[in-house]
N, C-alpha and C. Protein backbone atom coordinates (compact mmCIF):
# COMPACT_ATOMS: atom_id res chain seq x y z
N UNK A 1 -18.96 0.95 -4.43
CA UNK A 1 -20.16 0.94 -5.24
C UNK A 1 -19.84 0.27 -6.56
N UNK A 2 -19.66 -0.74 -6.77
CA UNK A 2 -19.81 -2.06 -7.58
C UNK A 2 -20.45 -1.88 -8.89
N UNK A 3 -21.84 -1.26 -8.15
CA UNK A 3 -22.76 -0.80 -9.67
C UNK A 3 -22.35 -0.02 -10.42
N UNK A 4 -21.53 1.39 -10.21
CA UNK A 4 -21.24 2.32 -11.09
C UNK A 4 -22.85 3.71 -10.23
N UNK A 5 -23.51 3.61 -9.98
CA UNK A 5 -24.19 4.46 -9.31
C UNK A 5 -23.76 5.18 -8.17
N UNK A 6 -24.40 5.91 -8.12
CA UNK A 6 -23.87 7.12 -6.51
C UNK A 6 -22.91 8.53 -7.54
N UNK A 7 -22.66 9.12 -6.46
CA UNK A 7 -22.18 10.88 -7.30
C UNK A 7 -21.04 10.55 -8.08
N UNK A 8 -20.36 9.37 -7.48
CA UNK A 8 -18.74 9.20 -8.54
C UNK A 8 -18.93 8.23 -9.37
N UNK A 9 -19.92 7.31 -9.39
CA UNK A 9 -20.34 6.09 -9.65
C UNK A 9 -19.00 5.83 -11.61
N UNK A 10 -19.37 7.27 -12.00
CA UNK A 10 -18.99 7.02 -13.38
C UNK A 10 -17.58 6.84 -13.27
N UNK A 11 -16.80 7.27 -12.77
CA UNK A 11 -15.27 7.80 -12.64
C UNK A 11 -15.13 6.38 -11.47
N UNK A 12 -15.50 5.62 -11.15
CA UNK A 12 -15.48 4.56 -9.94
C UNK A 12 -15.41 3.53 -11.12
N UNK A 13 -16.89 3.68 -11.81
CA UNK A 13 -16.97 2.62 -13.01
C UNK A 13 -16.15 2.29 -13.95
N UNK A 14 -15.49 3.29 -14.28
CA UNK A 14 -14.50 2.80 -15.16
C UNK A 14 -13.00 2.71 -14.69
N UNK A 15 -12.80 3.27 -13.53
CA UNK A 15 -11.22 2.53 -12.50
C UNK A 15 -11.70 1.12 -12.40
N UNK A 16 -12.61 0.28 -11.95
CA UNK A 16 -12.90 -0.58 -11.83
C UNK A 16 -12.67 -1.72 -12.99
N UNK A 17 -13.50 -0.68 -14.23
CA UNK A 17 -13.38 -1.87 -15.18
C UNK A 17 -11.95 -1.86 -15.77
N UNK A 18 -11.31 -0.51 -15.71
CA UNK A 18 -9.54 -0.69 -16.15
C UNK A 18 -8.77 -2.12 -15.36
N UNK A 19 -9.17 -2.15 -14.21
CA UNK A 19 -8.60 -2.81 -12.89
C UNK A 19 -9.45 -4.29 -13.81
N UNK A 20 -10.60 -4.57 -13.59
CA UNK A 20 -10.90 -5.68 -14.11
C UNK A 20 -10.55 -6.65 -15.42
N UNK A 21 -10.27 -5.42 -16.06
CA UNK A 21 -9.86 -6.02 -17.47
C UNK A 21 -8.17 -6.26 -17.64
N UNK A 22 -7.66 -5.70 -16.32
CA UNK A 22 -6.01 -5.93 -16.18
C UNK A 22 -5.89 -7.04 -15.38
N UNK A 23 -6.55 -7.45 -14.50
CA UNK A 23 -6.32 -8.48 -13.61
C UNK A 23 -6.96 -9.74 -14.16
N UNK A 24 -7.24 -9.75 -15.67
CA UNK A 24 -7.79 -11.12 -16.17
C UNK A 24 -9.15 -11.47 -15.64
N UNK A 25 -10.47 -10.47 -14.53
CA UNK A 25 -11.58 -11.13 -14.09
C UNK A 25 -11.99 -11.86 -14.66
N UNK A 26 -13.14 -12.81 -14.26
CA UNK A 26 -13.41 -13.78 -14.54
C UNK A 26 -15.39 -13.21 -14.44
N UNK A 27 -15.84 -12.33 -13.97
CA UNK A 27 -16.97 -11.74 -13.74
C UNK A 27 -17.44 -11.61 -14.82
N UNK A 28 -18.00 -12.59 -15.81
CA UNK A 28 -18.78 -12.41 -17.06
C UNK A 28 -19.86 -10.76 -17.25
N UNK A 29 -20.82 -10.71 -16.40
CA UNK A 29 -21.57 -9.89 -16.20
C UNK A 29 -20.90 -8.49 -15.77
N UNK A 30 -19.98 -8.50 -15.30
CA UNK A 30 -19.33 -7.08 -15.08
C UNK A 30 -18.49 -7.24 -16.45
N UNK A 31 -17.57 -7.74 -16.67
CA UNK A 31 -17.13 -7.64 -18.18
C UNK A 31 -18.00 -7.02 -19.67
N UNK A 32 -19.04 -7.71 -19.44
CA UNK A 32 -20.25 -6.86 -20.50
C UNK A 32 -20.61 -5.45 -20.24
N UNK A 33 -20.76 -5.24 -18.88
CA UNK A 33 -21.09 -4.19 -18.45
C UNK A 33 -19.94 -2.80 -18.66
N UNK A 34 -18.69 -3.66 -18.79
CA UNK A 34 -17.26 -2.73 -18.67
C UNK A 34 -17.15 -2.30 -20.44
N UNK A 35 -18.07 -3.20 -21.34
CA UNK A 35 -17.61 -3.08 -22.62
C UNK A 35 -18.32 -2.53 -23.25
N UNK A 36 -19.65 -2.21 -22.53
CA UNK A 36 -21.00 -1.33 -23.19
C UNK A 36 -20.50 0.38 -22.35
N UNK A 37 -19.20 0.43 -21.74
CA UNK A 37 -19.64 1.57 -20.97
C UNK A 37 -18.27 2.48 -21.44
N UNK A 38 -18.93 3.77 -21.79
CA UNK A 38 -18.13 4.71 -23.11
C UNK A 38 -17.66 5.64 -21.74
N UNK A 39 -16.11 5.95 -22.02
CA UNK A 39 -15.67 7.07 -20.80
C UNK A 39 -16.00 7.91 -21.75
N UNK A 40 -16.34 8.94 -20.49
CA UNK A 40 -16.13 10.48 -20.51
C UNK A 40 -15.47 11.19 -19.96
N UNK A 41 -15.33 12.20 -20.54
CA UNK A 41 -13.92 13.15 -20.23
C UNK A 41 -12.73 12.75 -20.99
N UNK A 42 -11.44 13.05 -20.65
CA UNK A 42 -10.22 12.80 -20.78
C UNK A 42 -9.88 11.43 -20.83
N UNK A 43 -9.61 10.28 -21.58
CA UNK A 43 -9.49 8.80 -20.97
C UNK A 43 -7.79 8.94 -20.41
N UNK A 44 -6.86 9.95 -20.80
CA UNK A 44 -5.85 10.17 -20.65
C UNK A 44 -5.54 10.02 -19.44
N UNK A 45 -6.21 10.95 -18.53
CA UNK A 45 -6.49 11.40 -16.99
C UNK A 45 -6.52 10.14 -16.11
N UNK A 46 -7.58 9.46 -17.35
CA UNK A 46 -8.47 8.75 -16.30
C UNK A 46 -7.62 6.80 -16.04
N UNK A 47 -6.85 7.13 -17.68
CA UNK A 47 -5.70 5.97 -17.38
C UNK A 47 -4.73 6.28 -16.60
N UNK A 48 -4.21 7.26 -16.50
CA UNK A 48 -2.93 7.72 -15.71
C UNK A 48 -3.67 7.40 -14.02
N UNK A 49 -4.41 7.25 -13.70
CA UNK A 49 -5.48 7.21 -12.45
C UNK A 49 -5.54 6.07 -12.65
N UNK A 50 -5.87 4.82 -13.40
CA UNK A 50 -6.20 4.16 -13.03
C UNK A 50 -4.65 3.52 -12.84
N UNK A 51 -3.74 3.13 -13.98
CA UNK A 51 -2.23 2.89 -13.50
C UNK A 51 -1.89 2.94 -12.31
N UNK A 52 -1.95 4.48 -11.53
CA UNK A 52 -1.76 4.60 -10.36
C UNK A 52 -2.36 4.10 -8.83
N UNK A 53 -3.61 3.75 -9.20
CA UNK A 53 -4.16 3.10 -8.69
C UNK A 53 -4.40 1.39 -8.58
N UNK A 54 -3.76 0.79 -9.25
CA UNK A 54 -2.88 -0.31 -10.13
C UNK A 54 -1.45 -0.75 -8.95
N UNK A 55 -0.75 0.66 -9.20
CA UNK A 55 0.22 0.27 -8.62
C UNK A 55 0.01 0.67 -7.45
N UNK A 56 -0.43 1.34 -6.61
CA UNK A 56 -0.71 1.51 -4.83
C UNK A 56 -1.39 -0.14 -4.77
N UNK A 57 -2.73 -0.57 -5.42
CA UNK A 57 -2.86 -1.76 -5.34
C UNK A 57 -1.73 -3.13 -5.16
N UNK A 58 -0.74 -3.16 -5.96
CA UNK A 58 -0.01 -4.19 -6.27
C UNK A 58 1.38 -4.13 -5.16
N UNK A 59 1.36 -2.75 -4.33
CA UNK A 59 1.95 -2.83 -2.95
C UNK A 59 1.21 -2.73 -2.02
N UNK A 60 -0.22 -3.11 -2.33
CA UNK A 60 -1.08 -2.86 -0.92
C UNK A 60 -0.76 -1.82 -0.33
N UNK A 61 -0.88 -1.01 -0.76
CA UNK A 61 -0.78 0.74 -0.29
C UNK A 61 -2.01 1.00 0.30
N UNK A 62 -2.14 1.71 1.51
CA UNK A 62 -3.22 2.12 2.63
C UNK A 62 -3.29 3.50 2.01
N UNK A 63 -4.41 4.11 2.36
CA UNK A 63 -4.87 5.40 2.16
C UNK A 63 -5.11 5.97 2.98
N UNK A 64 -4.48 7.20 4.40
CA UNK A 64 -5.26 7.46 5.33
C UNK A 64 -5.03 9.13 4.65
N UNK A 65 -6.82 9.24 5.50
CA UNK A 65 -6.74 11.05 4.85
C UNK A 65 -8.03 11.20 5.81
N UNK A 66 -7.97 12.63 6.11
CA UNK A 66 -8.60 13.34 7.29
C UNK A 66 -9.27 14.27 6.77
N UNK A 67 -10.62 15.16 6.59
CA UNK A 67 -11.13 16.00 5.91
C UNK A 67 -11.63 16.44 7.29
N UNK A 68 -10.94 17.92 7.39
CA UNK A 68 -11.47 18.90 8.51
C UNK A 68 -12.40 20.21 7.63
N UNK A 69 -13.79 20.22 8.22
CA UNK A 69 -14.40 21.00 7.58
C UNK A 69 -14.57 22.49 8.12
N UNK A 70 -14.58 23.31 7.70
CA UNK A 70 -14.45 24.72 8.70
C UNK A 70 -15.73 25.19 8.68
N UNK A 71 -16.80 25.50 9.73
CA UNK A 71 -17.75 25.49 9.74
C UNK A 71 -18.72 26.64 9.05
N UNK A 72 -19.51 27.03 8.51
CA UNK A 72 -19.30 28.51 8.31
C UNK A 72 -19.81 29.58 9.90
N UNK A 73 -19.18 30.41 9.32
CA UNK A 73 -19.25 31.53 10.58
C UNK A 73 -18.55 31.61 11.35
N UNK A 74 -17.98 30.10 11.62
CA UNK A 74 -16.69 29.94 12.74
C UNK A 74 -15.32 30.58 12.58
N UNK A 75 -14.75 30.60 13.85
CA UNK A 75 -13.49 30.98 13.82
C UNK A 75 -12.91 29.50 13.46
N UNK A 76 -11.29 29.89 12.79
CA UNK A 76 -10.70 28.61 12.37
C UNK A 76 -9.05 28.75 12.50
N UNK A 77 -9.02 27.64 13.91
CA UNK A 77 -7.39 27.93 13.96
C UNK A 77 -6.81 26.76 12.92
N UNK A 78 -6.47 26.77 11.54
CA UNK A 78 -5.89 26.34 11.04
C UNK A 78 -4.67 25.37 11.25
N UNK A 79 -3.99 26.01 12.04
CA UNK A 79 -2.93 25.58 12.88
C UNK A 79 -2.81 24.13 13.90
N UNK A 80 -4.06 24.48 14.78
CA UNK A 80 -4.68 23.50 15.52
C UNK A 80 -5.32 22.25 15.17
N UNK A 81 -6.15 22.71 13.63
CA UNK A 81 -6.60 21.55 13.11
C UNK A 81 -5.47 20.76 12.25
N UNK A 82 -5.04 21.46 11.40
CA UNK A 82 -4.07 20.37 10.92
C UNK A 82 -2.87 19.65 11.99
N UNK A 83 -2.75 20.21 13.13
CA UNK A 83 -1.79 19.09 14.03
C UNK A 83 -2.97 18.06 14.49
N UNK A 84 -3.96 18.26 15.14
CA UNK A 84 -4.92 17.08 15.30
C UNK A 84 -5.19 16.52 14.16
N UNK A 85 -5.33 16.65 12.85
CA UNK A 85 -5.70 15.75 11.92
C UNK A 85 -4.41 14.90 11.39
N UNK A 86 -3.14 15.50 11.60
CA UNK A 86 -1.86 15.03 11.51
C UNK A 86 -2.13 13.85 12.03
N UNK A 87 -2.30 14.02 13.77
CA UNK A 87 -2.13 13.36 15.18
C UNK A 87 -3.13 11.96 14.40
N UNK A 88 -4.09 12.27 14.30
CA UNK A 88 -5.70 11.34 13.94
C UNK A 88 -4.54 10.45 13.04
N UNK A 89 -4.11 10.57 11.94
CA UNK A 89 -3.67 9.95 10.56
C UNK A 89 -2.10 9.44 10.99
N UNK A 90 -1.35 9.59 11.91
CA UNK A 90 -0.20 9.19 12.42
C UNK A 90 -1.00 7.91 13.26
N UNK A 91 -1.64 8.63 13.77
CA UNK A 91 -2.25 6.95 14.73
C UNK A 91 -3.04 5.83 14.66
N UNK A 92 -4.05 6.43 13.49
CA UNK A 92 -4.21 5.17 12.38
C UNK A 92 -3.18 4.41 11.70
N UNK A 93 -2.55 4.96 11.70
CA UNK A 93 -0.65 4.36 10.39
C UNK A 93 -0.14 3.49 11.61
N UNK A 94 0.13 4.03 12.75
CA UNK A 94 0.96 3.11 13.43
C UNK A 94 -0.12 2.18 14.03
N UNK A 95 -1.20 1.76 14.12
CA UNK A 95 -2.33 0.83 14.16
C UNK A 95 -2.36 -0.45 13.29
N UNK A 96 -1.63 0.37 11.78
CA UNK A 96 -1.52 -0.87 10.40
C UNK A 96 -0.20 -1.14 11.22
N UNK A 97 0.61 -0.51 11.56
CA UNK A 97 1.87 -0.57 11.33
C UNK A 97 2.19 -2.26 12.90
N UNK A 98 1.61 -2.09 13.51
CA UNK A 98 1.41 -2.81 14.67
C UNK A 98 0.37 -3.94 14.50
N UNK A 99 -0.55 -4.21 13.89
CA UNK A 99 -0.99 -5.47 12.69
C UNK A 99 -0.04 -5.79 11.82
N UNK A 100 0.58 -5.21 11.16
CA UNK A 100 1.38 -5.66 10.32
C UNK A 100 2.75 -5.95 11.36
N UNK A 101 3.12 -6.00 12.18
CA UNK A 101 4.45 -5.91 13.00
C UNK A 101 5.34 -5.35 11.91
N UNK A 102 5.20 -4.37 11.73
CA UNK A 102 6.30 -3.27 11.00
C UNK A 102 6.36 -2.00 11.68
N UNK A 103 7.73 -1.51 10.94
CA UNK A 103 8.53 -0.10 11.62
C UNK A 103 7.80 0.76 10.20
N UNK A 104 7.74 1.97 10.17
CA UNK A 104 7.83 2.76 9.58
C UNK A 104 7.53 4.67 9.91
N UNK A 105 7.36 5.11 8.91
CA UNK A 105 8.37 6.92 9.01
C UNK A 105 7.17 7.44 8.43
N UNK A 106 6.82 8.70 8.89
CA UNK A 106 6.12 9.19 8.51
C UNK A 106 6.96 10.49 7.48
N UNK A 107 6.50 10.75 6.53
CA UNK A 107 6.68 11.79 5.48
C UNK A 107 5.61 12.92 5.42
N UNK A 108 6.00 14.06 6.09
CA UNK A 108 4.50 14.90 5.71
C UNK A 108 5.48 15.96 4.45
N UNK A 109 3.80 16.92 3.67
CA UNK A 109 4.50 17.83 2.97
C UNK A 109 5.04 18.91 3.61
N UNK A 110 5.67 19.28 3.18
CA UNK A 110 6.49 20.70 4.27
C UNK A 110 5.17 21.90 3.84
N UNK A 111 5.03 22.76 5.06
CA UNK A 111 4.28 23.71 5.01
C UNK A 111 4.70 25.47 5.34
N UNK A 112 5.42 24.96 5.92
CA UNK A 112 6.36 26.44 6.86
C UNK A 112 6.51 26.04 8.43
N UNK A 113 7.58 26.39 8.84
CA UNK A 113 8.79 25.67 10.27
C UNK A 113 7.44 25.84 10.95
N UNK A 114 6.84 26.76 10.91
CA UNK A 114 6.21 27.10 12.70
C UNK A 114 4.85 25.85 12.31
N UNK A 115 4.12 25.75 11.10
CA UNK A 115 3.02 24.20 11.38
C UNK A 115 3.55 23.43 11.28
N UNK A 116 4.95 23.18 10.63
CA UNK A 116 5.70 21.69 10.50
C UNK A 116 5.33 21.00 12.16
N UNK A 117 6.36 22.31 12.98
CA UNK A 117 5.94 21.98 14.65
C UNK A 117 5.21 21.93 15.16
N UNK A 118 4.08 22.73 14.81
CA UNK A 118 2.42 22.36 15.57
C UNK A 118 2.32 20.79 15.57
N UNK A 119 2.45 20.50 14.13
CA UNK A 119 2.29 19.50 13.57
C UNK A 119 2.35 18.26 14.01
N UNK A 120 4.52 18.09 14.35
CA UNK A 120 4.97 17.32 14.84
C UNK A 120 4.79 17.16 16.36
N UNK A 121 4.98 18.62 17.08
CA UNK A 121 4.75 18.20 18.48
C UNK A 121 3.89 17.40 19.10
N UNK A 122 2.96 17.04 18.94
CA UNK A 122 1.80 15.93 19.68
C UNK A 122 2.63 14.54 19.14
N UNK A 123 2.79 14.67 17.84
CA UNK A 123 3.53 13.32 18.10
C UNK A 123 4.79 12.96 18.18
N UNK A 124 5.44 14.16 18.35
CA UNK A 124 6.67 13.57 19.07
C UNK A 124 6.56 13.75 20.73
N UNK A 125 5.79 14.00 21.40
CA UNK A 125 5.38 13.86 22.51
C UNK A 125 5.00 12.59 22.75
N UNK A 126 4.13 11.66 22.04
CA UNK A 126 3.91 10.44 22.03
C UNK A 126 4.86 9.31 21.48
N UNK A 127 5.94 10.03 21.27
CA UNK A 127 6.47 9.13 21.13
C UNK A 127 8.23 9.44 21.68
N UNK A 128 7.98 10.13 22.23
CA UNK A 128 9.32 10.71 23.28
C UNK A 128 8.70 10.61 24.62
N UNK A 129 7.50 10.69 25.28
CA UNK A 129 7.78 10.48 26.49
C UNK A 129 8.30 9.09 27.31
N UNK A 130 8.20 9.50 28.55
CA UNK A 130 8.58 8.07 28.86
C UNK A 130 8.19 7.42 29.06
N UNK A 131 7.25 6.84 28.27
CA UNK A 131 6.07 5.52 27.80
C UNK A 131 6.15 6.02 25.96
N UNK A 132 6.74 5.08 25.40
CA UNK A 132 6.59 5.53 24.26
C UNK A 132 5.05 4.94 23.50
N UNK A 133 4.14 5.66 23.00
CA UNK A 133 3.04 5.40 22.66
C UNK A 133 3.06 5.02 21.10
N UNK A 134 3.87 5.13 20.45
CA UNK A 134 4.42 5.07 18.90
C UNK A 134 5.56 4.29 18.90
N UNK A 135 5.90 3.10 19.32
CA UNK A 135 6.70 2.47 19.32
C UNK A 135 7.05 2.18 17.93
N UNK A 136 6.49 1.68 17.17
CA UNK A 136 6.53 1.16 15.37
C UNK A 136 6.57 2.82 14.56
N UNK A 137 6.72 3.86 15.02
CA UNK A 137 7.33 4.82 14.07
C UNK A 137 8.86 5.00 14.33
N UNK A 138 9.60 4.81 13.40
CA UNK A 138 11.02 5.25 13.50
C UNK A 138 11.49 6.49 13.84
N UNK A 139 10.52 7.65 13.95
CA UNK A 139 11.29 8.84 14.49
C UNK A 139 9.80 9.68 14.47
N UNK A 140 10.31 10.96 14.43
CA UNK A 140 9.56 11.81 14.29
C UNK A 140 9.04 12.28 13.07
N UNK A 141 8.03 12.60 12.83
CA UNK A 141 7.50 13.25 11.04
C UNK A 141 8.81 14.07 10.13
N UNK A 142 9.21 13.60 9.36
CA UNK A 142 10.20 14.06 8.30
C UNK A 142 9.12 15.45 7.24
N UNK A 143 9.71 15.83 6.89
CA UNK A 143 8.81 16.90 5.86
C UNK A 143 9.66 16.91 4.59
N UNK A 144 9.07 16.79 3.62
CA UNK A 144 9.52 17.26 2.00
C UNK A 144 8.60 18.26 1.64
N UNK A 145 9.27 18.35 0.21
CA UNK A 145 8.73 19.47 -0.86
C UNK A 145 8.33 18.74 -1.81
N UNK A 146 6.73 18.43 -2.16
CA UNK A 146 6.54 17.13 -2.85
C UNK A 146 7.02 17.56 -4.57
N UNK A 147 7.39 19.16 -4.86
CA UNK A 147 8.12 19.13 -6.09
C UNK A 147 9.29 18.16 -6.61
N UNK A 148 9.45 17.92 -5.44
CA UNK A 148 10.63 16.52 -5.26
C UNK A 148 10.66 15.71 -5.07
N UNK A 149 9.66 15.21 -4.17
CA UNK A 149 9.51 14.10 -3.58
C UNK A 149 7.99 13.07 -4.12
N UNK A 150 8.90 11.71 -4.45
CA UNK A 150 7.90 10.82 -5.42
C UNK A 150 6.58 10.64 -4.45
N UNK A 151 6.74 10.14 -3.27
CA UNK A 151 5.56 10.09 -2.61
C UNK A 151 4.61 10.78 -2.24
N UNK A 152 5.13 12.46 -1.98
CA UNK A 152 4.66 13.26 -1.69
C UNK A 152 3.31 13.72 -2.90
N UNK A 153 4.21 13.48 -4.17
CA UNK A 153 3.62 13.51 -5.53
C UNK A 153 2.19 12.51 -5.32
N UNK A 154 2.25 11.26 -5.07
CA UNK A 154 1.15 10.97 -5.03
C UNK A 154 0.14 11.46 -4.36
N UNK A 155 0.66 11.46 -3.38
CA UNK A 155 -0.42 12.15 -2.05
C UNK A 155 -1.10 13.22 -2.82
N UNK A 156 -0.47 13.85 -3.55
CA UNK A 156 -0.83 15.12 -4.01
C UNK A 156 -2.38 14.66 -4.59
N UNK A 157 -1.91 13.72 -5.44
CA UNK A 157 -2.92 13.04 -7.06
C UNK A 157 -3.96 12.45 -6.10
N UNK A 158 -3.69 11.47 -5.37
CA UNK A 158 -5.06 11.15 -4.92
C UNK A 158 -5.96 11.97 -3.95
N UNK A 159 -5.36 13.06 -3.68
CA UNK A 159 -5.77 13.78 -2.74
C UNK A 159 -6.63 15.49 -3.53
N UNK A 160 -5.97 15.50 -4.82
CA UNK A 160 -6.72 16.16 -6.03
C UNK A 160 -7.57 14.95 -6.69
N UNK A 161 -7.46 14.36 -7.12
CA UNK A 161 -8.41 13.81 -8.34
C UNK A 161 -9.57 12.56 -7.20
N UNK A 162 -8.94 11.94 -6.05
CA UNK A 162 -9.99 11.68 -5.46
C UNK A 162 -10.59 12.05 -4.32
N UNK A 163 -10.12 12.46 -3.80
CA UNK A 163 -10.81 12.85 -1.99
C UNK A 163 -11.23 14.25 -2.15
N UNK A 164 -10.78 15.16 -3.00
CA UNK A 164 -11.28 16.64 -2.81
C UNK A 164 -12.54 16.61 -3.48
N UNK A 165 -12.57 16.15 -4.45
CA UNK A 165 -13.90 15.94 -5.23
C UNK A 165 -15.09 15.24 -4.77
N UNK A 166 -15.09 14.23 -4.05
CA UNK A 166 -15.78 14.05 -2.66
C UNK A 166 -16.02 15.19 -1.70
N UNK A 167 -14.89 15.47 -1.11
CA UNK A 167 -15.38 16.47 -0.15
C UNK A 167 -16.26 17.81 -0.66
N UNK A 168 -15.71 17.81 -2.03
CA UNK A 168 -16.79 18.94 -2.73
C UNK A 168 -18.41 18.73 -3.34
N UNK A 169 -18.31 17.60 -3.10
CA UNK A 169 -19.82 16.82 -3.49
C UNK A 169 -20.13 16.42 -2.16
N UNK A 170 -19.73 16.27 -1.30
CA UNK A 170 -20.39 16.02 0.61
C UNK A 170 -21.02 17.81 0.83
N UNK A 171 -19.52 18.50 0.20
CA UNK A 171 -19.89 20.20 0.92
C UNK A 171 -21.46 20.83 0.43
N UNK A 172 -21.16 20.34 -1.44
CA UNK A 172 -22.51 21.24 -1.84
C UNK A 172 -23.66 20.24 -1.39
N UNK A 173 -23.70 19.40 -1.52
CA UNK A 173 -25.00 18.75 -0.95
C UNK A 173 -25.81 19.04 0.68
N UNK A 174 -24.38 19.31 1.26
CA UNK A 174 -25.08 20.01 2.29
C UNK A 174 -25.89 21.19 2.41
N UNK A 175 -25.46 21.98 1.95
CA UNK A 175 -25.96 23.45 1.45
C UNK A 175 -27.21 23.51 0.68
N UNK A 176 -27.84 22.08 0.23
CA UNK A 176 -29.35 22.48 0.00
C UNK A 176 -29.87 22.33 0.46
N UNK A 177 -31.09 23.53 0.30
CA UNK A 177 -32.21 23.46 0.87
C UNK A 177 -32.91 22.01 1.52
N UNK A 178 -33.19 22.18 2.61
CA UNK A 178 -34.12 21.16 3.13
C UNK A 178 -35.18 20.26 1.99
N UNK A 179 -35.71 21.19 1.47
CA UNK A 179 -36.51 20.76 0.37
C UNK A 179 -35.61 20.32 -0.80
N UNK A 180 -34.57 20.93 -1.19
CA UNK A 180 -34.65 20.27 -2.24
C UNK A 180 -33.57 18.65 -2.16
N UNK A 181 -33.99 18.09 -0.61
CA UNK A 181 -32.80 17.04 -0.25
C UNK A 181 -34.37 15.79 -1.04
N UNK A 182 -35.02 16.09 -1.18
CA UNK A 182 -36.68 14.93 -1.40
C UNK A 182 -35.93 14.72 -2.43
């Protein structure tokens, strides 16, 4: 969303114009638009975000992320969903990874031994049997403690400051009234 409109539009608008005004654009009309437009909130936050978003850019860094919603009323095997949403986001990765003709490893955050294995088993099944279906992953899912671990750290940040906040503006919007969707 280009314009700066829609629920994030503001916090979109000004990653954008950080990004524009670092990469030298040449977009006269978005430039005016970037210089009439006053942040709000924290600009602290919102530079440290955009930097980071800067640099995932400048390695062409992919973003895959899975939002499992728990329905209300339902039962919820926790367990079950995060190895299928694992499974979903391992097999998108090795999809880039096979366009790109590259090897690479998956890193998840550590959770506790018994979902690490929910976790891993489907895909080390796919990629241990005898048809390997994951050829371009180097092994099986590794786990850290992202207190330690630099990547893990990000995952963390974009997964707090952008995707949850989405999913929390998809959740309450659902929840109104029929009427008040006019």
């Amino acid at each position: 969303d280009s314009s700066g409109a829609g629920a994030n539009g503001g916090e979109q608008s000004r990653i954008e114009c950080s990004l524009l005004s670092r990469r030298g654009g040449h977009d006269s009309a978005r430039q005016k638009q970037c210089k009439n437009q006053q942040p709000q909130g924290s600009s602290a936050e919102f530079e440290f975000l955009n930097e980071l978003l800067r640099l995932l850019k400048g390695f062409e860094a992919r973003i895959f992320a899975q939002v499992a919603a728990k329905p209300p009323g339902d039962k919820f095997d926790g367990r079950a969903v995060y190895a299928q949403a694992m499974s979903g986001i391992v097999r998108d990765f090795h999809r880039l990874l096979e366009l790109e003709v590259a090897q690479g490893q998956v890193v998840a955050d550590f959770r506790e031994p018994k979902l690490n294995a929910a976790m891993s088993a489907p895909i080390c099944e796919a990629k241990y049997q005898s048809a390997d279906e994951l050829p371009r992953l180097s092994g099986a899912p590794t786990f850290g403690h992202s207190q330690s671990h630099a990547g893990l750290q990000v995952a963390d940040i974009i997964a707090s400051a952008l995707v949850y906040p989405e999913v929390s503006r998809a959740r309450a919007a659902c929840r109104l009234p029929s009427s008040a969707a006019a």
